[in-house]
PDB file of N, CA and C in Angstrom:
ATOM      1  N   UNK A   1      23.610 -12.666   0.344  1.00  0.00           N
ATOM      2  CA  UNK A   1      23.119 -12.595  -1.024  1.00  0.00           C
ATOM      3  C   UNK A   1      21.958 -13.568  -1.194  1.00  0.00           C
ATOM      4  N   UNK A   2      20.981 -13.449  -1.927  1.00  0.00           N
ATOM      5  CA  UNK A   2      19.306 -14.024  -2.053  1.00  0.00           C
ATOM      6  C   UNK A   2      20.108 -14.747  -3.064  1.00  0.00           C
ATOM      7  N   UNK A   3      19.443 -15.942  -3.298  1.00  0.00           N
ATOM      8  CA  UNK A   3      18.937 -16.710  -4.935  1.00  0.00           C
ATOM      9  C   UNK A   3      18.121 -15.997  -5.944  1.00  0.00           C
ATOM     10  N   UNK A   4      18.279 -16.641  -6.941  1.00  0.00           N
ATOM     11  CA  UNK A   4      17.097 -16.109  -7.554  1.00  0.00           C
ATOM     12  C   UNK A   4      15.684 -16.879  -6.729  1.00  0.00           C
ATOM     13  N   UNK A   5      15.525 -18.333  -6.556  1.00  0.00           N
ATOM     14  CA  UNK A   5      14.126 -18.480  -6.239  1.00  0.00           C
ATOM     15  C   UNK A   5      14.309 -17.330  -4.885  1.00  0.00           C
ATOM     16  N   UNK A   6      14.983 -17.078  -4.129  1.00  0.00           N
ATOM     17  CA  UNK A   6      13.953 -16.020  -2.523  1.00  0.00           C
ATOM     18  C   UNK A   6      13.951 -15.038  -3.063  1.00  0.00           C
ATOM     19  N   UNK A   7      14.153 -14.484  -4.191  1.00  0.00           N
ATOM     20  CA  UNK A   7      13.930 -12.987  -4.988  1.00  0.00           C
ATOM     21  C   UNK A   7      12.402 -13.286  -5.384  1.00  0.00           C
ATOM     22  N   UNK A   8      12.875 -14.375  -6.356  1.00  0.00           N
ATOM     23  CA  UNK A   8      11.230 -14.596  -7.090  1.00  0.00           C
ATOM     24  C   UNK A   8      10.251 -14.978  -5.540  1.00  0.00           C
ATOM     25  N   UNK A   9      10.299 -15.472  -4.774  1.00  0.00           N
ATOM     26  CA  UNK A   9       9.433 -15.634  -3.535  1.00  0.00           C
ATOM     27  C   UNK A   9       9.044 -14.235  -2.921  1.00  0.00           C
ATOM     28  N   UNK A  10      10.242 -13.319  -2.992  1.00  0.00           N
ATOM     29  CA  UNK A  10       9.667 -12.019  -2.107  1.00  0.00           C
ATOM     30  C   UNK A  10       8.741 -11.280  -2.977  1.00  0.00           C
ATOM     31  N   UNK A  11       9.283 -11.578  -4.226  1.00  0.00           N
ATOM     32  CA  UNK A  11       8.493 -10.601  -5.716  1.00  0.00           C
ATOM     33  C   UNK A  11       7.062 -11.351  -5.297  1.00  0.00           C
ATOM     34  N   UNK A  12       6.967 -12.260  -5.184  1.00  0.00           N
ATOM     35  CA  UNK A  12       5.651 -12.810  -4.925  1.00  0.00           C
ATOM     36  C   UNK A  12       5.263 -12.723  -3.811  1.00  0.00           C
ATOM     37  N   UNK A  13       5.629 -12.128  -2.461  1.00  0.00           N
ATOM     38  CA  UNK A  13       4.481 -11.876  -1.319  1.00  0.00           C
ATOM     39  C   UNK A  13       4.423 -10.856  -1.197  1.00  0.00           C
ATOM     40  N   UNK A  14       5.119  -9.829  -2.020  1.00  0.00           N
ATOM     41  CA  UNK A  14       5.167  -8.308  -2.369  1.00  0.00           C
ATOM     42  C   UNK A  14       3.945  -7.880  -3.113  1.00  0.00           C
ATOM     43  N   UNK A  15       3.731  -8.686  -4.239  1.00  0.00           N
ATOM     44  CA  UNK A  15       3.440  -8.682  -4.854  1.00  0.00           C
ATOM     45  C   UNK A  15       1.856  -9.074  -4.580  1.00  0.00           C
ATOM     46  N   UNK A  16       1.302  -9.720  -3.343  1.00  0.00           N
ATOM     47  CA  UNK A  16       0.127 -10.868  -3.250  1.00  0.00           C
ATOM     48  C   UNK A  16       0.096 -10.602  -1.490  1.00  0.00           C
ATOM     49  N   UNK A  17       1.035  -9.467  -0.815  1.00  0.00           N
ATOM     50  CA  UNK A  17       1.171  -9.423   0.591  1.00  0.00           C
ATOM     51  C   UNK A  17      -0.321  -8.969   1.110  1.00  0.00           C
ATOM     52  N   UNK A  18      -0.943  -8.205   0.292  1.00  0.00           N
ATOM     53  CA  UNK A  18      -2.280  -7.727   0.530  1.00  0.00           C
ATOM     54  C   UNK A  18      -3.692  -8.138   0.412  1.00  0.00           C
ATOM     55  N   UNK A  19      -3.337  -9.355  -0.295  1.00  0.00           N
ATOM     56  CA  UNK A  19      -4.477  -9.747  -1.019  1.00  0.00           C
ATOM     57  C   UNK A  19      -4.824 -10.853   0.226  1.00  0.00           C
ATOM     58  N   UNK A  20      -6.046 -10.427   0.676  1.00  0.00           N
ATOM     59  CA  UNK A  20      -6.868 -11.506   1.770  1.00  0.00           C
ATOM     60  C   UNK A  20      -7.901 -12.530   1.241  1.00  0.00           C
ATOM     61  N   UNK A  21      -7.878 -14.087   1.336  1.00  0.00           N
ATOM     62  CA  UNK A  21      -8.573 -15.018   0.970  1.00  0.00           C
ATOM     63  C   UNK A  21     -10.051 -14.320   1.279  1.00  0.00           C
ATOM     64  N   UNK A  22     -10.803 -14.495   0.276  1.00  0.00           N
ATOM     65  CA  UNK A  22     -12.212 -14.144   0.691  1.00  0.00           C
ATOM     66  C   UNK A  22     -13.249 -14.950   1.143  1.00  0.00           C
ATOM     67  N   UNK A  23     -12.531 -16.238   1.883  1.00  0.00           N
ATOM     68  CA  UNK A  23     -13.422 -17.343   2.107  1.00  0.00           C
ATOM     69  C   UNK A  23     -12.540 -17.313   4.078  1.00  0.00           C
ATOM     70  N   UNK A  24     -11.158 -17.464   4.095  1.00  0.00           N
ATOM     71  CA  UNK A  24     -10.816 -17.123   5.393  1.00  0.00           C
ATOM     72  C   UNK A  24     -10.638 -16.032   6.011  1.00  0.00           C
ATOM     73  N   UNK A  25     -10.199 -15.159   5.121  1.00  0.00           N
ATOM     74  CA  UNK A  25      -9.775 -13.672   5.402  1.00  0.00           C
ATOM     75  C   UNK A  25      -7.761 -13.414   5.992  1.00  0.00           C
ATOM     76  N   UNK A  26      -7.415 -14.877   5.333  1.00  0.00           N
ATOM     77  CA  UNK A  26      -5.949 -14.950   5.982  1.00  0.00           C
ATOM     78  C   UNK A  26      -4.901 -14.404   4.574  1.00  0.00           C
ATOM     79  N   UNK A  27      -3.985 -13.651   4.778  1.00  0.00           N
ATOM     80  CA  UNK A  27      -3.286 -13.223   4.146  1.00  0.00           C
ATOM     81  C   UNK A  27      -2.439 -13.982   3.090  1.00  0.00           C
ATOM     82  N   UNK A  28      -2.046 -13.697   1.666  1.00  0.00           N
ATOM     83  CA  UNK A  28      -1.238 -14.687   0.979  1.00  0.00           C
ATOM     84  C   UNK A  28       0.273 -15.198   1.713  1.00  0.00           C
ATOM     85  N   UNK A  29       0.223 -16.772   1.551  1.00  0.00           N
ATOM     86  CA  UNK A  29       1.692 -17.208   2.213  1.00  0.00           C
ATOM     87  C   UNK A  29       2.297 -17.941   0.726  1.00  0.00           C
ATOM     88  N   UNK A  30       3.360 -17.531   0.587  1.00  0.00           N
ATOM     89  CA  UNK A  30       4.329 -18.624  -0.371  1.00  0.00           C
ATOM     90  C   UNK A  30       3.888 -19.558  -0.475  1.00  0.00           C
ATOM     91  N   UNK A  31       4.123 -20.537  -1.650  1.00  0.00           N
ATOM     92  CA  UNK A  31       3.947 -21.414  -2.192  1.00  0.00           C
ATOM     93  C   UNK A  31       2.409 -22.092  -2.080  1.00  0.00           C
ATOM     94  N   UNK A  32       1.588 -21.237  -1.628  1.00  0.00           N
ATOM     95  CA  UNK A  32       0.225 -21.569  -1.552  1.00  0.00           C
ATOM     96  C   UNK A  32      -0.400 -21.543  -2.706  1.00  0.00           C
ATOM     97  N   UNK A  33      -1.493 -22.328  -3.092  1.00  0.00           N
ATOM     98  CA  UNK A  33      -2.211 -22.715  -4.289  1.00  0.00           C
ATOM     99  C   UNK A  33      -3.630 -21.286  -4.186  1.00  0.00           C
ATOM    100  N   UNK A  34      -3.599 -20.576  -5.140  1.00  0.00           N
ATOM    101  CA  UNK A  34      -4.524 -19.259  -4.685  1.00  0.00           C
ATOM    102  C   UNK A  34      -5.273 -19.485  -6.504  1.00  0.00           C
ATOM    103  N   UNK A  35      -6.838 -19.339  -6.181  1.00  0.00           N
ATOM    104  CA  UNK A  35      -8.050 -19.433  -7.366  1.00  0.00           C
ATOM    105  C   UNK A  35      -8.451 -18.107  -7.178  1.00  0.00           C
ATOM    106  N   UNK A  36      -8.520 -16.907  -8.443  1.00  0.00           N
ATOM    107  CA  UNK A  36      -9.597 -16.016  -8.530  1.00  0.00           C
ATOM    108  C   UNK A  36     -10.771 -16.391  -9.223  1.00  0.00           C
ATOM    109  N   UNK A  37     -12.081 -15.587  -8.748  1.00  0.00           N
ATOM    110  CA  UNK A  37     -13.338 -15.793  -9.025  1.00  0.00           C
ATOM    111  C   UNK A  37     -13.405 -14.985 -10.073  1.00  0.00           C
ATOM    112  N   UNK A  38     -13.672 -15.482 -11.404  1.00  0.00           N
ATOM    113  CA  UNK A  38     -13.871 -14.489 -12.523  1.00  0.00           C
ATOM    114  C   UNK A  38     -15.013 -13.945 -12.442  1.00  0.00           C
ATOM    115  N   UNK A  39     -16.048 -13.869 -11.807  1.00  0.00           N
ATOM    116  CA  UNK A  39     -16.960 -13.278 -11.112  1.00  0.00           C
ATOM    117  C   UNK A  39     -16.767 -11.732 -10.630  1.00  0.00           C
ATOM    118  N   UNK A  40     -16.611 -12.223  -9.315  1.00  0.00           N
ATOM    119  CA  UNK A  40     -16.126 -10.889  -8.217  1.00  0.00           C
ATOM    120  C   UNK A  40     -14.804 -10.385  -8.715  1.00  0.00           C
ATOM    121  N   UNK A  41     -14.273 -11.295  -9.178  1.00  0.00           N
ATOM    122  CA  UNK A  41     -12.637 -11.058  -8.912  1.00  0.00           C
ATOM    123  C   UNK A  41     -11.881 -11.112  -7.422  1.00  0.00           C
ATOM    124  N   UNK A  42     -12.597 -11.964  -6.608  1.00  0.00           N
ATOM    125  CA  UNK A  42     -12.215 -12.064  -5.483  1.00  0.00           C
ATOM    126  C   UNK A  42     -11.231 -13.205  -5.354  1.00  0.00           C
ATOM    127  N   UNK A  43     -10.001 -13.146  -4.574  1.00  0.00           N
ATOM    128  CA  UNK A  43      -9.086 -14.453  -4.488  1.00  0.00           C
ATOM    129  C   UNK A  43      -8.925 -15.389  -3.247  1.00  0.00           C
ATOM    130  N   UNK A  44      -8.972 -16.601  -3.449  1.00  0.00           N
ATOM    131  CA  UNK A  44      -9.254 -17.590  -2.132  1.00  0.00           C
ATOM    132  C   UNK A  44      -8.344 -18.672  -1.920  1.00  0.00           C
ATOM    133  N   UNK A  45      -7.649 -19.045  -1.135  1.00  0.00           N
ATOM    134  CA  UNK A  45      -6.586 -20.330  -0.920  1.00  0.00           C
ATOM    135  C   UNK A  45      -7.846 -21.810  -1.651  1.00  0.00           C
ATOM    136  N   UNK A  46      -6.505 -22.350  -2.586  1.00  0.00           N
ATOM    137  CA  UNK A  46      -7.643 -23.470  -3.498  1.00  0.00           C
ATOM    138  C   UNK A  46      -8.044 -24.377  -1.847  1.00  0.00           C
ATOM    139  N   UNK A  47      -7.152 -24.137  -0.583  1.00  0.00           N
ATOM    140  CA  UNK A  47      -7.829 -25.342   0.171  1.00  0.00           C
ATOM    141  C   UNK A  47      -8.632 -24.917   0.805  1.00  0.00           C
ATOM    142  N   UNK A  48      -9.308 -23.366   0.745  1.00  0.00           N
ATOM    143  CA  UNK A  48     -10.223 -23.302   1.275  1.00  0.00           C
ATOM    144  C   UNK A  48     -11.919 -23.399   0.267  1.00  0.00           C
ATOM    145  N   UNK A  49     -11.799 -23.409  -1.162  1.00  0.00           N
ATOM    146  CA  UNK A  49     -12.602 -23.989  -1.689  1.00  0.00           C
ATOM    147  C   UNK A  49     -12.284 -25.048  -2.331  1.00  0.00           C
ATOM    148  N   UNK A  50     -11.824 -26.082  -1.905  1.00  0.00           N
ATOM    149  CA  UNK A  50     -11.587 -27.635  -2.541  1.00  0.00           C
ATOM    150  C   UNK A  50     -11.200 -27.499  -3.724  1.00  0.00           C
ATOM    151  N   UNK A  51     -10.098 -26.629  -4.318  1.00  0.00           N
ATOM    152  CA  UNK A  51     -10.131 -26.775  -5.331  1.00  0.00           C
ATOM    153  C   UNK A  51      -8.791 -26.970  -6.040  1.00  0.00           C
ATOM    154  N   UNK A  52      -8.188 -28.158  -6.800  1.00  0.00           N
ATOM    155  CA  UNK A  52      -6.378 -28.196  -6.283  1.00  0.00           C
ATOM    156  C   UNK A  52      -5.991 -27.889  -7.775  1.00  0.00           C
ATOM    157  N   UNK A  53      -4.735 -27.794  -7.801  1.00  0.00           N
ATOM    158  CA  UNK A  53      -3.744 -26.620  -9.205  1.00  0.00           C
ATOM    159  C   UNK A  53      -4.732 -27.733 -10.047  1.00  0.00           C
ATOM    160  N   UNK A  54      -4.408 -29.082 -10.174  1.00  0.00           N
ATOM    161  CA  UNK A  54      -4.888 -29.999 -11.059  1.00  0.00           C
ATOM    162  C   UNK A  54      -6.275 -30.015 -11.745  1.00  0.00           C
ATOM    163  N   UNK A  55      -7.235 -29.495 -10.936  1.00  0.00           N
ATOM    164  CA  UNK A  55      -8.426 -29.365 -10.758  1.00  0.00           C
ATOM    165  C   UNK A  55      -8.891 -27.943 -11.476  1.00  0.00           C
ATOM    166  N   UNK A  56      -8.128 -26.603 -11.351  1.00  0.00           N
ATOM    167  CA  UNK A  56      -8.052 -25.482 -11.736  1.00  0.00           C
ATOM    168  C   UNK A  56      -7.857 -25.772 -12.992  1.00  0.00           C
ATOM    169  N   UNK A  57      -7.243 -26.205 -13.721  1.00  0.00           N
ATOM    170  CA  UNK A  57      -6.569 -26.312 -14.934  1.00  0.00           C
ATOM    171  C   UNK A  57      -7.348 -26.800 -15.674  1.00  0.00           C
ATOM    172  N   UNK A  58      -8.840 -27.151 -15.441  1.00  0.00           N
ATOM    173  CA  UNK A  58      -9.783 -28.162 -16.434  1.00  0.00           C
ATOM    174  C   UNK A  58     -11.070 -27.113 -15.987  1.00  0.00           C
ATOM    175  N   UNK A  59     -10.684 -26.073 -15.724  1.00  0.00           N
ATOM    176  CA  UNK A  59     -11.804 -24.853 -15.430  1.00  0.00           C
ATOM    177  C   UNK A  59     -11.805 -23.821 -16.364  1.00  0.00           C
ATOM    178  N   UNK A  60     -13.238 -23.846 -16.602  1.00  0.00           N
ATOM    179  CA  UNK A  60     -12.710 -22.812 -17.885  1.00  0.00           C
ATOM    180  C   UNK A  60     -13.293 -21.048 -17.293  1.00  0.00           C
ATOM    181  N   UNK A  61     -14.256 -21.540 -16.530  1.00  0.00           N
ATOM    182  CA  UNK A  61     -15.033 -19.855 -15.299  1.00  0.00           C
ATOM    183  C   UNK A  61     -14.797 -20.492 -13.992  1.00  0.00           C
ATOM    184  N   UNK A  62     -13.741 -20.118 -12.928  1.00  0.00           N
ATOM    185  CA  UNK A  62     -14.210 -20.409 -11.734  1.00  0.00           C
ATOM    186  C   UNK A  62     -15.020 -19.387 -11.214  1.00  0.00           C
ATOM    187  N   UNK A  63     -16.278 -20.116 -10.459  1.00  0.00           N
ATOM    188  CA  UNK A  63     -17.074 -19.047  -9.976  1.00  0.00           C
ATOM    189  C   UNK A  63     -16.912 -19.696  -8.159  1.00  0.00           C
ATOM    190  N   UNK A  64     -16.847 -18.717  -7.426  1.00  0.00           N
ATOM    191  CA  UNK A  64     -16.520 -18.643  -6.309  1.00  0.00           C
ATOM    192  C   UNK A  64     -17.787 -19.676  -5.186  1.00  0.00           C
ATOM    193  N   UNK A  65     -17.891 -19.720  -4.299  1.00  0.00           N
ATOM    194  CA  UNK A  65     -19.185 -20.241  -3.563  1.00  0.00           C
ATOM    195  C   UNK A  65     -20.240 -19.540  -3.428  1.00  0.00           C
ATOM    196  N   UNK A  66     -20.254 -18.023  -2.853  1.00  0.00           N
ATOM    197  CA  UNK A  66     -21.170 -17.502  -3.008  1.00  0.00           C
ATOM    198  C   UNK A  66     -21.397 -16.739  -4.081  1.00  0.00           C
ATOM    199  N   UNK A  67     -20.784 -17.065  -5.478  1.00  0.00           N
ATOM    200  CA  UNK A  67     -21.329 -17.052  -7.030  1.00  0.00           C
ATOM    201  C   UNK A  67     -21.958 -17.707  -7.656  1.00  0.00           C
ATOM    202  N   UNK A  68     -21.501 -19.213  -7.377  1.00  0.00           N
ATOM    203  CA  UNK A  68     -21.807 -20.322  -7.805  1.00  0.00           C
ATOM    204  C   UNK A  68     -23.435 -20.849  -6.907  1.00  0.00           C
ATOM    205  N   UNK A  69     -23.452 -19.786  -5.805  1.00  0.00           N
ATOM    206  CA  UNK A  69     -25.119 -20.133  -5.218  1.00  0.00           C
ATOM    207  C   UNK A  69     -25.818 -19.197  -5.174  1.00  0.00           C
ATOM    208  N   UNK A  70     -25.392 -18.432  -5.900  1.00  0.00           N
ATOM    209  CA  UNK A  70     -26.821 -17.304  -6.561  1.00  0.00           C
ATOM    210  C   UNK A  70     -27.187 -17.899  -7.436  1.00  0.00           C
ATOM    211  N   UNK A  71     -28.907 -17.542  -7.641  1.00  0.00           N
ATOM    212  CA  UNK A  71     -29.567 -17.802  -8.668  1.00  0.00           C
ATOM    213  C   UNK A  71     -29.688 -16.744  -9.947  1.00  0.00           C
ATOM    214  N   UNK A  72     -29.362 -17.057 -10.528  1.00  0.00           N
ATOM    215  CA  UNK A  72     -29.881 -15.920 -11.868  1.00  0.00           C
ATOM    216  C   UNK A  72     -31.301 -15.747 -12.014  1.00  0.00           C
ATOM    217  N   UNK A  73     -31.735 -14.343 -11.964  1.00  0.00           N
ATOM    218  CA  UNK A  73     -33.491 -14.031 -11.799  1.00  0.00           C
ATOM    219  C   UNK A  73     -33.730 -13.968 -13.192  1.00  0.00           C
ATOM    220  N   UNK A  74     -34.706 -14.163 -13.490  1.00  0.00           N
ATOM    221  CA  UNK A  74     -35.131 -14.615 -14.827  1.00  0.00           C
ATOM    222  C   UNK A  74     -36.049 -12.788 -15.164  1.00  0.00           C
TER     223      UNK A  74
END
């Protein structure tokens, strides 16, 4: 018999099993810290753009790396 948390854990790699970091290309793992780009809508492990839960939380647009280094053409 599961717990509830390895229910809620499988609901969540069920749920996120597909979704590939767009900065490593490595698949979602449990309890990992994951940022979408309100941009692309692309999703990335926060340790692969420096970016931690604490840090997320005082963001009001995350824009991804290669969002955040385009230029807007005038």
């Amino acid at each position: 018999m599961q717990t509830r948390d390895e229910e809620e854990e499988l609901d969540e790699v069920y749920e996120h099993g597909e979704t590939l970091c767009g900065a490593c290309g490595q698949n979602y793992g449990t309890g990992e810290f994951w940022i979408c780009c309100d941009i692309c809508e692309k999703w990335f492990h926060g340790k692969c753009v420096k970016i931690t839960p604490a840090r997320a939380q005082r963001i009001k647009q995350y824009k991804c790396p290669s969002r955040s280094n385009k230029r807007t053409r005038s």
